[in-house]
Protein backbone atom coordinates (compact mmCIF):
# COMPACT_ATOMS: atom_id res chain seq x y z
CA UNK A 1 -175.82 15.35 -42.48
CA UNK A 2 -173.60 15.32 -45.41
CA UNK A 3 -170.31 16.19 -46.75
CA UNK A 4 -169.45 18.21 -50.00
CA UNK A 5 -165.75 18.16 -49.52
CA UNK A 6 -163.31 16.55 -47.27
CA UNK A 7 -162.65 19.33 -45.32
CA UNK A 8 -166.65 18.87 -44.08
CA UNK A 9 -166.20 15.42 -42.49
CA UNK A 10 -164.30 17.05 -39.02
CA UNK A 11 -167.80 18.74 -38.37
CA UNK A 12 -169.99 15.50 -39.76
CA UNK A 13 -167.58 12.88 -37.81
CA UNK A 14 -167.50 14.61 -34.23
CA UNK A 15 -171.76 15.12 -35.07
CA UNK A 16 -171.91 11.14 -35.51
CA UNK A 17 -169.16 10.48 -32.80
CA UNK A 18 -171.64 12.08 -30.34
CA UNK A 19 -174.96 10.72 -30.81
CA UNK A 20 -173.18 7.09 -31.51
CA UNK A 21 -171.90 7.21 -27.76
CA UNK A 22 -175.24 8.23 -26.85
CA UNK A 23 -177.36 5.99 -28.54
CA UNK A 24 -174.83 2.95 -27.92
CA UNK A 25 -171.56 2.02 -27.49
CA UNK A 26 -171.53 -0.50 -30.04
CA UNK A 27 -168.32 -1.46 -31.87
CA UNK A 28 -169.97 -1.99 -34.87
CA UNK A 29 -170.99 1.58 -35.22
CA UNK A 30 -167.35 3.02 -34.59
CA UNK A 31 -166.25 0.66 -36.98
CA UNK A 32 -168.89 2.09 -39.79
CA UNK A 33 -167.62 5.57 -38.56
CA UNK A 34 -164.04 4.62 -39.15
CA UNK A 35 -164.75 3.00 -42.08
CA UNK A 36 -166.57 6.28 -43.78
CA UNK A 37 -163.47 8.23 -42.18
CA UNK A 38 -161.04 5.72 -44.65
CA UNK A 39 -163.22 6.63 -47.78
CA UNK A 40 -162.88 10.46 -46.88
CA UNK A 41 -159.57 10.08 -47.10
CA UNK A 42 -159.40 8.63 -50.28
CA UNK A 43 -161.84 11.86 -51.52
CA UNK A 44 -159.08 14.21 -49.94
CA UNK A 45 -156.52 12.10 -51.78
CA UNK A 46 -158.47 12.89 -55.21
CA UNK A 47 -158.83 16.56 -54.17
CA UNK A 48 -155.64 17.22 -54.29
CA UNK A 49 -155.48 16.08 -57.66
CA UNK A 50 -158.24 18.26 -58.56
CA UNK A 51 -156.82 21.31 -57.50
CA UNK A 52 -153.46 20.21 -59.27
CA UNK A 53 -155.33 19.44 -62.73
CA UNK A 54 -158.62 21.53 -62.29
CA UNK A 55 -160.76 18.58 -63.78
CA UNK A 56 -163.51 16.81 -61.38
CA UNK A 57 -163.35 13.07 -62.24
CA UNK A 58 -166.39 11.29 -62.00
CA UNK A 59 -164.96 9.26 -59.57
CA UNK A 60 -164.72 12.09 -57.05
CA UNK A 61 -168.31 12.72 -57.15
CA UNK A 62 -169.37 9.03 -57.21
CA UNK A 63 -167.35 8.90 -54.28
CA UNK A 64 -168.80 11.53 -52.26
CA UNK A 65 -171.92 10.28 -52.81
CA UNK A 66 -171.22 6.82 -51.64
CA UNK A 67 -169.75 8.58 -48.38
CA UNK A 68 -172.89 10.72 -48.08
CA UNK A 69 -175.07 7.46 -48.79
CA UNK A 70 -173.01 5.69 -45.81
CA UNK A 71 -173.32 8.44 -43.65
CA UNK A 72 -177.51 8.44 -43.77
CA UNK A 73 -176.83 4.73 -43.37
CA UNK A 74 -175.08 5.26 -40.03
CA UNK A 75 -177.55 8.35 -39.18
CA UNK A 76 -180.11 5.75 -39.41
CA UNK A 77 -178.67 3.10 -37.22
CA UNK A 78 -177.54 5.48 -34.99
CA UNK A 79 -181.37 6.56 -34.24
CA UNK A 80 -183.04 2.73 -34.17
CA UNK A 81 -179.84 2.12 -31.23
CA UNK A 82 -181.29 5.64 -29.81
CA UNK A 83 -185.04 4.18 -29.65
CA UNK A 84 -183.72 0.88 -28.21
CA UNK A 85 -182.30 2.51 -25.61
């Protein structure tokens, strides 16, 4: 799973939110989830201020990528507290 814009994480979030109380209801995990939630905010922060200025900052795109790293992360952990199970 992965995002491109903001507007993707509703989908991606209520994916992870599912197999995380699944796999284990582990605070830990929400708290990843909620933290990759707070950096998708920030993106839809700077989205607005692409569509105002129609420039991408580098930024932006280092930022999604750092949420789409984190959310493989939490994929990941997500499975190994599925096979633990």
């Amino acid at each position: 799973m992965e995002i491109r814009t903001s507007m993707d994480w509703a989908d991606v979030s209520r994916e992870l939110g599912k197999i995380g109380r699944r796999a284990s209801p582990d605070p830990k995990l929400t708290k990843l989830l909620h933290n990759i939630g707070e950096m998708v905010r920030k993106a839809s922060n700077m989205e607005i201020e692409i569509r105002r200025r129609r420039v991408i900052p580098i930024a932006y795109t280092e930022l999604i990528a750092k949420i789409n790293e984190e959310i493989r992360n939490l994929e990941m952990l997500l499975l190994m507290a599925t096979l633990a199970k």
